[in-house]
C-alpha atoms as a PDB file:
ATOM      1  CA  UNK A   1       0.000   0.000   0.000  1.00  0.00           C
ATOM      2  CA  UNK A   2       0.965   3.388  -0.842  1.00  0.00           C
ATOM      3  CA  UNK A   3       0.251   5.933   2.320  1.00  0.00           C
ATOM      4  CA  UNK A   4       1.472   9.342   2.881  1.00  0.00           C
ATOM      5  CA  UNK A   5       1.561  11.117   6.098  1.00  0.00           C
ATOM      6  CA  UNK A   6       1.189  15.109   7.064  1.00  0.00           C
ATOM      7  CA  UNK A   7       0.490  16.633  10.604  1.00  0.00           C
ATOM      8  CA  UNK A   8       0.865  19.635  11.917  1.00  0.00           C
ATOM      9  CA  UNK A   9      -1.304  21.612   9.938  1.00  0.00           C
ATOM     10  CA  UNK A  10      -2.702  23.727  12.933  1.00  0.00           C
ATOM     11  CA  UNK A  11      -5.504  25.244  10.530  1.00  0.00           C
ATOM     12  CA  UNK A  12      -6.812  27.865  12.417  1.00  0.00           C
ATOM     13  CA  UNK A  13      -9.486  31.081  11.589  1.00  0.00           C
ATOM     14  CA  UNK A  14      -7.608  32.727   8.965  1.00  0.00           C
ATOM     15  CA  UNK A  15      -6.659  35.470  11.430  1.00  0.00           C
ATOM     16  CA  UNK A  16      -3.840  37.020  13.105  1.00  0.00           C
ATOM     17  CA  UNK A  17      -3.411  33.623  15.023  1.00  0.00           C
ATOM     18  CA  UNK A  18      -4.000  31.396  12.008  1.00  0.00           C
ATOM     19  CA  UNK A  19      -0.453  29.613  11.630  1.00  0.00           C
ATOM     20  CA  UNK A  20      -0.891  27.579   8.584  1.00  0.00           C
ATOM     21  CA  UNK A  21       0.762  30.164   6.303  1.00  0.00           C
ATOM     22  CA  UNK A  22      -0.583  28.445   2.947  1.00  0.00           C
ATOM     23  CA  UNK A  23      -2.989  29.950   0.348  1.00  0.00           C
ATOM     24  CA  UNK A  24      -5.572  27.445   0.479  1.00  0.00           C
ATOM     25  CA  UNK A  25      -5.610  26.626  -3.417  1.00  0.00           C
ATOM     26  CA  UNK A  26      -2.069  26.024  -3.400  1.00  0.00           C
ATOM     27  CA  UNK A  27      -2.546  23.347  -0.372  1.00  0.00           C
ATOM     28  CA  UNK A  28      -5.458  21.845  -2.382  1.00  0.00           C
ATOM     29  CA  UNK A  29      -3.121  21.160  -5.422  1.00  0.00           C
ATOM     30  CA  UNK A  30      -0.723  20.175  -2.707  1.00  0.00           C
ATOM     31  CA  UNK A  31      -3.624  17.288  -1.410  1.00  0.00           C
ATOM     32  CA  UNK A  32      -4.531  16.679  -4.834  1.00  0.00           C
ATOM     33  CA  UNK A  33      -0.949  15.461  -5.593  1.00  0.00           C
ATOM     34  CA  UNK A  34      -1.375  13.252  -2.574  1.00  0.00           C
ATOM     35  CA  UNK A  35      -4.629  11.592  -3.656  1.00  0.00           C
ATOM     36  CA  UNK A  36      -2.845  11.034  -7.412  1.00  0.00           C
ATOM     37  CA  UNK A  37       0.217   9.275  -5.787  1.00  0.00           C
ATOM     38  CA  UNK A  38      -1.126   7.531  -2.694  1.00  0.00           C
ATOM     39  CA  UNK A  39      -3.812   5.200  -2.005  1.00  0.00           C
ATOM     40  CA  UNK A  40      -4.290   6.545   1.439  1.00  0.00           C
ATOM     41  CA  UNK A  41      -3.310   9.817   2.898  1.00  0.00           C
ATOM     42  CA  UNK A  42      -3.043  10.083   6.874  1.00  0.00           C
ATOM     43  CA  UNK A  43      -3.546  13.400   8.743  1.00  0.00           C
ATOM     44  CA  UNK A  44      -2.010  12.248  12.121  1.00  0.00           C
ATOM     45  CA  UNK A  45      -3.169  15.455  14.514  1.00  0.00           C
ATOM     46  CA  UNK A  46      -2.847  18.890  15.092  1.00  0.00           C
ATOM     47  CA  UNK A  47      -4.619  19.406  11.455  1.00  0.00           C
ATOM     48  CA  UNK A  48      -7.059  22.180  13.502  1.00  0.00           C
ATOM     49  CA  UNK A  49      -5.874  24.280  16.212  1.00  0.00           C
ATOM     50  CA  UNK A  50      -8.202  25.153  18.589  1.00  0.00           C
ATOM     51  CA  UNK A  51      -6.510  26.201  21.458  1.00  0.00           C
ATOM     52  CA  UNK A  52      -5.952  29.827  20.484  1.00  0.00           C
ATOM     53  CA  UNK A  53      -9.524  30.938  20.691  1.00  0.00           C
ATOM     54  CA  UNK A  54     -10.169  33.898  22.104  1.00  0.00           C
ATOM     55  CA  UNK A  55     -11.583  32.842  24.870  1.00  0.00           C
ATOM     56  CA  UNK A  56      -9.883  30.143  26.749  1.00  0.00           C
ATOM     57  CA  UNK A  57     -11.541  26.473  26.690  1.00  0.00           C
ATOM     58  CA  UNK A  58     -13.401  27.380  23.740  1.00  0.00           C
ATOM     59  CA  UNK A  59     -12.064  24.720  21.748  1.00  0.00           C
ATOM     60  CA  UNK A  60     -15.302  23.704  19.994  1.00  0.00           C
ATOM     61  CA  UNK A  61     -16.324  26.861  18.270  1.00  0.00           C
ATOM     62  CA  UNK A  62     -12.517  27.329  17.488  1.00  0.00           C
ATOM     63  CA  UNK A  63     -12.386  24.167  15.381  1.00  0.00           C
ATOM     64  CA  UNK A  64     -16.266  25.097  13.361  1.00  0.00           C
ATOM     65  CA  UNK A  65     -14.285  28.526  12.839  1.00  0.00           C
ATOM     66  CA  UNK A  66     -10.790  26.886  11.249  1.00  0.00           C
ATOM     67  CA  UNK A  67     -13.124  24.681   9.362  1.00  0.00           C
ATOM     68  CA  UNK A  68     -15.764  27.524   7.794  1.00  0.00           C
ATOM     69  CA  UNK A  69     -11.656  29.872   7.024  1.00  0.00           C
ATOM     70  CA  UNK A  70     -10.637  26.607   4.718  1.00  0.00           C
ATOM     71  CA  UNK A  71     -13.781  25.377   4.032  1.00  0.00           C
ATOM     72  CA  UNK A  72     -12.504  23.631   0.820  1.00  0.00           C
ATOM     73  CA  UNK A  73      -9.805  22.255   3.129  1.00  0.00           C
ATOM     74  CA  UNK A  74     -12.361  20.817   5.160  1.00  0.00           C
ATOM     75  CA  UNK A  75     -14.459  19.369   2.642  1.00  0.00           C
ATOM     76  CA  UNK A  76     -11.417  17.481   0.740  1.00  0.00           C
ATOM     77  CA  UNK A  77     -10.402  15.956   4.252  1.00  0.00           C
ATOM     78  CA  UNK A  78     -13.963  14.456   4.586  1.00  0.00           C
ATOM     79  CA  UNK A  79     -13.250  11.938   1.772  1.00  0.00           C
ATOM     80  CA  UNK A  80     -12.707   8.105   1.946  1.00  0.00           C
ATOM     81  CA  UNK A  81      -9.006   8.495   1.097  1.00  0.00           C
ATOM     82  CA  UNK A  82      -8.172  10.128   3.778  1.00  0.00           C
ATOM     83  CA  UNK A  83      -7.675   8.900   7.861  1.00  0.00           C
ATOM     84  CA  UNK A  84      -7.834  11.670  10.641  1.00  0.00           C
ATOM     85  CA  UNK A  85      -6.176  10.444  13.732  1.00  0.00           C
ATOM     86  CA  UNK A  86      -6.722  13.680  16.224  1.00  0.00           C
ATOM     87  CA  UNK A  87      -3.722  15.613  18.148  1.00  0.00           C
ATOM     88  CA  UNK A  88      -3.124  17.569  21.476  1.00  0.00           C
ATOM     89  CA  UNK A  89      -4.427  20.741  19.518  1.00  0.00           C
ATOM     90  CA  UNK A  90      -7.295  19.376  18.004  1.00  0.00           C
ATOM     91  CA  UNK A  91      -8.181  16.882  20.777  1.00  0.00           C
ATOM     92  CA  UNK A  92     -12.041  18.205  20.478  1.00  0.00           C
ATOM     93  CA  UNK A  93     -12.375  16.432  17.192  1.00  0.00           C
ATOM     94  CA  UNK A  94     -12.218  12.753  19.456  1.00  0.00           C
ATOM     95  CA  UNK A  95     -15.522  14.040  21.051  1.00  0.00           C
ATOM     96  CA  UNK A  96     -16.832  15.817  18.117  1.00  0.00           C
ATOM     97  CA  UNK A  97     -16.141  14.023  15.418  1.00  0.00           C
ATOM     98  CA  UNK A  98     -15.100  10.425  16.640  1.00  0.00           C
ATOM     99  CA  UNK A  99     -11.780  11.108  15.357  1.00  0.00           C
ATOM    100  CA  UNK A 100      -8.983   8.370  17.127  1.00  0.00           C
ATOM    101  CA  UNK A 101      -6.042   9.196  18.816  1.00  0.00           C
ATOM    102  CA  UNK A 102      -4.216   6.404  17.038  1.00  0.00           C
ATOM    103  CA  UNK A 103      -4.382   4.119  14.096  1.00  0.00           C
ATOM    104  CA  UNK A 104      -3.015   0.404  13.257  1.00  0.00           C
ATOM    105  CA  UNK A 105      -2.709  -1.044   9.927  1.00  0.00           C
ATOM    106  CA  UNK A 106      -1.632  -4.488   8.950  1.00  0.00           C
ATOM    107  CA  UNK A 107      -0.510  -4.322   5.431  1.00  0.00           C
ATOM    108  CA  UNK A 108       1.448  -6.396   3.251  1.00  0.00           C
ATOM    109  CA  UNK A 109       3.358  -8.491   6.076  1.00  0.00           C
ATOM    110  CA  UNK A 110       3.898  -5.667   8.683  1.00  0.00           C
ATOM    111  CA  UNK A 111       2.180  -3.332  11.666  1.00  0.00           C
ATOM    112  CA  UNK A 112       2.152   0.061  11.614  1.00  0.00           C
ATOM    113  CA  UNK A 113       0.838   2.570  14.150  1.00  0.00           C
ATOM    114  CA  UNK A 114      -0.146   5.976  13.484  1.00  0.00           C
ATOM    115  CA  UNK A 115      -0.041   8.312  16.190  1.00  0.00           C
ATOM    116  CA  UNK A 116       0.275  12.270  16.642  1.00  0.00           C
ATOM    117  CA  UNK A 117       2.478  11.128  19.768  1.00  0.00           C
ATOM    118  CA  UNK A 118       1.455  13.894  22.609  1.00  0.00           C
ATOM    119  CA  UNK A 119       1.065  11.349  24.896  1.00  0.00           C
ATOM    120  CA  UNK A 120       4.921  10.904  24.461  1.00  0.00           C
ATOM    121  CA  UNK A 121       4.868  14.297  25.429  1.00  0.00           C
ATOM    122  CA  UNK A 122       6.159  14.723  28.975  1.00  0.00           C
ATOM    123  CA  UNK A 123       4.761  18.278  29.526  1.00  0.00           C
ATOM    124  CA  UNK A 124       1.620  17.141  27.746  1.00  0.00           C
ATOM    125  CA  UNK A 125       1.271  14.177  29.603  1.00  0.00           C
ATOM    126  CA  UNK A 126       2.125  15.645  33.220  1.00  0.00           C
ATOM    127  CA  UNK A 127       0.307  18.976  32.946  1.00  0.00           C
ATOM    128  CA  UNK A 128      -2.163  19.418  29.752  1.00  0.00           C
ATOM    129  CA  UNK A 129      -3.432  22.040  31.395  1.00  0.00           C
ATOM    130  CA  UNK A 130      -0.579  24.206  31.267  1.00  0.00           C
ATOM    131  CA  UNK A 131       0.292  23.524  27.628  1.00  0.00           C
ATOM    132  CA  UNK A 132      -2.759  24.466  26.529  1.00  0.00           C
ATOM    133  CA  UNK A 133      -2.357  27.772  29.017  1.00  0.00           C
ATOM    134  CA  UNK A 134       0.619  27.847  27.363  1.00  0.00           C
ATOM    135  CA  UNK A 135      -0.499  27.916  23.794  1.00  0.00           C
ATOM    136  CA  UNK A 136      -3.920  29.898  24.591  1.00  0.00           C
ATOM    137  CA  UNK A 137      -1.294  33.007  25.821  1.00  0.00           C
ATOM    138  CA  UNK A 138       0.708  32.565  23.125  1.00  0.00           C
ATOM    139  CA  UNK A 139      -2.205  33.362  20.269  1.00  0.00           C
ATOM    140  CA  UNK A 140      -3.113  36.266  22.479  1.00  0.00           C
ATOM    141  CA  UNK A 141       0.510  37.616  22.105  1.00  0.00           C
ATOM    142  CA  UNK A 142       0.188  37.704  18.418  1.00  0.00           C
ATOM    143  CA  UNK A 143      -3.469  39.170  18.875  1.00  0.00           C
ATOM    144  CA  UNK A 144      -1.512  42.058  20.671  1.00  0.00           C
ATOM    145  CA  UNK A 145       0.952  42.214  18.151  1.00  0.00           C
ATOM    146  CA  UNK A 146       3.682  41.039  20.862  1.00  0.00           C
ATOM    147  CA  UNK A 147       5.459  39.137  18.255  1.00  0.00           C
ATOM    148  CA  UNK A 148       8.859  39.123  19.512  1.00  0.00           C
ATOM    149  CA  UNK A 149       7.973  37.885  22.841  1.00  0.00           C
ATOM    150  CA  UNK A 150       6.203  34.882  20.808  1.00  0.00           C
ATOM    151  CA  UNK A 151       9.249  34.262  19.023  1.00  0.00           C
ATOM    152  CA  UNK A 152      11.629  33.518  21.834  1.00  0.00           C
ATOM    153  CA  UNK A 153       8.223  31.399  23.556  1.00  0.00           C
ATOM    154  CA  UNK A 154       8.204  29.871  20.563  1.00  0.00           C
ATOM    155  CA  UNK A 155      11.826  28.886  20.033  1.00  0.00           C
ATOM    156  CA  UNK A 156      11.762  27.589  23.774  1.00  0.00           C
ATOM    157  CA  UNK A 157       8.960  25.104  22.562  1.00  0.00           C
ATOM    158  CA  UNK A 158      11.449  24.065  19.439  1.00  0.00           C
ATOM    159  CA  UNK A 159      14.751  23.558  21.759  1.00  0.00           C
ATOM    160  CA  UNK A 160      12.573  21.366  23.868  1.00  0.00           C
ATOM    161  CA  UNK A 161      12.297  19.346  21.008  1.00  0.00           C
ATOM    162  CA  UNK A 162      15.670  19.759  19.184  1.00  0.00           C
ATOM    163  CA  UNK A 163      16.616  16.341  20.474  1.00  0.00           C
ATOM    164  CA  UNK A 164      13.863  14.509  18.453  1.00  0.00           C
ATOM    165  CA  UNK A 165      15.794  13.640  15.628  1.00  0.00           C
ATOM    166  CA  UNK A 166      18.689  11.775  18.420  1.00  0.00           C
ATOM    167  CA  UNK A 167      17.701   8.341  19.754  1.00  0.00           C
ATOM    168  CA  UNK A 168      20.041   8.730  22.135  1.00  0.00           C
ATOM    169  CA  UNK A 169      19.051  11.528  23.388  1.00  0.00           C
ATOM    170  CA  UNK A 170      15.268  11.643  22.884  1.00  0.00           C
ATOM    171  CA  UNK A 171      13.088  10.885  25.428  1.00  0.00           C
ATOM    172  CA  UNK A 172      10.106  10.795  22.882  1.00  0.00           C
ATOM    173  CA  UNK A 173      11.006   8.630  20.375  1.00  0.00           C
ATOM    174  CA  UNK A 174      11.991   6.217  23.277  1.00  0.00           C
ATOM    175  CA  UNK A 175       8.682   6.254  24.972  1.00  0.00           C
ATOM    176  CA  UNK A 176       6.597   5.991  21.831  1.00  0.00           C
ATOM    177  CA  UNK A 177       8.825   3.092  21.062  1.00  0.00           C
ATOM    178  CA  UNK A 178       8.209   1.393  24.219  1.00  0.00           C
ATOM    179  CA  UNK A 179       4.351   1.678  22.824  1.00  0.00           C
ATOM    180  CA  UNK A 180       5.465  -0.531  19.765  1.00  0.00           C
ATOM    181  CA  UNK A 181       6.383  -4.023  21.637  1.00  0.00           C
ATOM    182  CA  UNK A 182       2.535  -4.191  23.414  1.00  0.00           C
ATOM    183  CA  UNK A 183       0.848  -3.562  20.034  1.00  0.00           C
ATOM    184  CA  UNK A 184       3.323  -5.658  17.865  1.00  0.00           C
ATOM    185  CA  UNK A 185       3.955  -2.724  15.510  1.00  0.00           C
ATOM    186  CA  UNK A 186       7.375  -2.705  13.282  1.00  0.00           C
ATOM    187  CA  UNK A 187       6.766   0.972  12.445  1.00  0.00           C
ATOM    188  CA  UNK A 188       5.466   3.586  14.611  1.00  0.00           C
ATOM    189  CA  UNK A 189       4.808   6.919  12.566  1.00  0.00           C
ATOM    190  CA  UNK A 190       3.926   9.884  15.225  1.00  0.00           C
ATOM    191  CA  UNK A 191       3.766  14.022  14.276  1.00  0.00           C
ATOM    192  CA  UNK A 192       3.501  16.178  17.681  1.00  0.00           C
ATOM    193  CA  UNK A 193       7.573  17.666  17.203  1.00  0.00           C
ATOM    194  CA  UNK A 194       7.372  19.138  13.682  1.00  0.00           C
ATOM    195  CA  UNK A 195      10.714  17.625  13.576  1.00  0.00           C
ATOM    196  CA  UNK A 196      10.732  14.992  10.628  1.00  0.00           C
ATOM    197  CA  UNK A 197      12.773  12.203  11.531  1.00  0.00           C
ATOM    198  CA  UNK A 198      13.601   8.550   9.968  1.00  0.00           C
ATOM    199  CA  UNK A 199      15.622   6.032  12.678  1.00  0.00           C
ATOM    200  CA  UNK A 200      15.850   2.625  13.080  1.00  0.00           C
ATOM    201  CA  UNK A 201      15.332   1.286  16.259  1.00  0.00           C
ATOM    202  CA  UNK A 202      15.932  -2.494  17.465  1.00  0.00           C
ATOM    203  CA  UNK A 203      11.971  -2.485  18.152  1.00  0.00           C
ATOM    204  CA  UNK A 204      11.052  -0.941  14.623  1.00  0.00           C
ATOM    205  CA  UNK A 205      11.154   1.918  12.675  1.00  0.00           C
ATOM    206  CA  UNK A 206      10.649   5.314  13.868  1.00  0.00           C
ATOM    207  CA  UNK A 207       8.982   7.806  11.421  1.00  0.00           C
ATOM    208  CA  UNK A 208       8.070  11.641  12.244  1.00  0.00           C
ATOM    209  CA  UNK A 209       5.937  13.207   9.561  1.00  0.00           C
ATOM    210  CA  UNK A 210       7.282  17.204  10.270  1.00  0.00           C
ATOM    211  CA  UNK A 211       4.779  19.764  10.280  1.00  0.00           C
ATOM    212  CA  UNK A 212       3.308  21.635   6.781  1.00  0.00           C
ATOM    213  CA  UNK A 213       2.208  24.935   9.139  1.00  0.00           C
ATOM    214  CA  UNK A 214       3.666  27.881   8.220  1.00  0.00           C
ATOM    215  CA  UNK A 215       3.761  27.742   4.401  1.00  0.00           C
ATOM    216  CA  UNK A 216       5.988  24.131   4.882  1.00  0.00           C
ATOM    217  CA  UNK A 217       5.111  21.132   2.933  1.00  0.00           C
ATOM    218  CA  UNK A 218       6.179  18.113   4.580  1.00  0.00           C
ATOM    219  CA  UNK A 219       5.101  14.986   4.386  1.00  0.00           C
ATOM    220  CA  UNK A 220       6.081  10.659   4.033  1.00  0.00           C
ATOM    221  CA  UNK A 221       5.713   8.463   2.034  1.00  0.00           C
ATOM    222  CA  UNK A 222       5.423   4.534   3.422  1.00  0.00           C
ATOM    223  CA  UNK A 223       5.407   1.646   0.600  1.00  0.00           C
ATOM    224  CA  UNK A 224       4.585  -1.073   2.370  1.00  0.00           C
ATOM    225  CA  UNK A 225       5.445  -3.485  -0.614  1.00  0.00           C
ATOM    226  CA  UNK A 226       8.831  -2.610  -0.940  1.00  0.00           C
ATOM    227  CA  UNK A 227       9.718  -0.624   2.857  1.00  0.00           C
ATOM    228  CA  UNK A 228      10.485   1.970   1.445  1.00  0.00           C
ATOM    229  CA  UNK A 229       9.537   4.894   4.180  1.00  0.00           C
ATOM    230  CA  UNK A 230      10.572   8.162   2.744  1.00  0.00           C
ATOM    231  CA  UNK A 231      10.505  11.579   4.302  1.00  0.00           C
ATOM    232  CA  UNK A 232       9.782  14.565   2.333  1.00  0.00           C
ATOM    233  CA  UNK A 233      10.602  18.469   2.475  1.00  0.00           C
ATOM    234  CA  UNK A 234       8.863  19.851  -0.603  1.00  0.00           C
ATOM    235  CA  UNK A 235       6.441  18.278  -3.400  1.00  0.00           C
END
């Protein structure tokens, strides 16, 4: 089987907050290219953000307002091609929508497990409430046009995951890992860092799809006939 993988979108209301930094036809040739290459096409979580609403804990109307800014967007991810596994920043879309916080496929001789990978997350997992405090002050520093205290907020959040690409070093990819044993999976494919990472583990391979926010476009590819597991900067 032919999949590709993108996370990360963080779609928001097409305002000051709104990180995705695409023009939406651009991203829809982008998504048609997908659906003309790949049988199956994986959004694996943070594809809405709805933790920069105005008002704090209003995730629900944040993600009907991200989806009515791209409503083409939305539409194209509603089809039978595509498999929405939900995030830390869209986490409302498990209650709304159904949406899982994994997936497992067994194609063509192996396992693989889809998942955004927050629960990896030790801040996430030890104190959700202040990540999402976190990120909720955060959109209201761009709202007040405090973009250089964002920035170094911001680049905080990326040195806490500048480790992500080094097994040795990375505490994520070691617990996610760890999840691969219980569910007999030989590839685990998580978003979460918007670091975009291939290793090989003893337990399996580890695959990190990146993040296409902020105009970026990337993505991987997984043939399961041949294991090939690509990862992919541009299109």
């Amino acid at each position: 089987m032919l999949i590709a993988v993108i996370s990360d979108l963080h779609l928001g209301a097409a305002d000051r907050v709104d990180g995705f930094g695409h023009d939406d036809g651009e991203f829809l040739r982008f998504l048609s290219f997908l659906e003309q290459n790949f049988e199956r096409v994986v959004l694996l979580g943070d594809i809405w953000e709805t933790l920069t609403s105005a008002h704090y804990g209003g995730a629900r109307q944040a993600l009907a307002r991200a989806r009515e800014a791209h409503p083409e967007i939305a539409q194209r991810f509603r089809q039978p091609r595509y498999s929405y596994v939900h995030g830390n920043h869209d986490l409302i879309a498990g209650l709304s929508d159904g949406a899982p916080d994994e997936l497992t496929l067994d194609v063509d001789g192996s396992r693989l497990l889809f998942t955004h990978g927050h629960h990896y997350d030790l801040l996430v997992r030890n104190a959700r409430w202040l990540s999402e405090l976190g990120v909720w002050l955060g959109g209201w520093m761009l709202r007040l046009r405090m973009n250089p205290l964002y920035a170094l907020f911001n680049s905080l959040d990326s040195w806490r995951y500048s480790s992500a690409q080094d097994p040795a070093l990375c505490t994520f990819q070691r617990w996610v890992m760890s999840a691969a044993g219980p569910r007999g999976a030989d590839v685990v494919v998580t978003g979460h860092t918007h670091q975009a990472t291939r290793t090989e583990h003893a337990s399996g391979l580890f695959l990190n799809s990146g993040s296409c926010a902020n105009g970026n476009y990337s993505y991987l590819s997984l043939d399961t006939r041949s294991a090939r597991y690509d990862v992919h900067s541009s299109w």
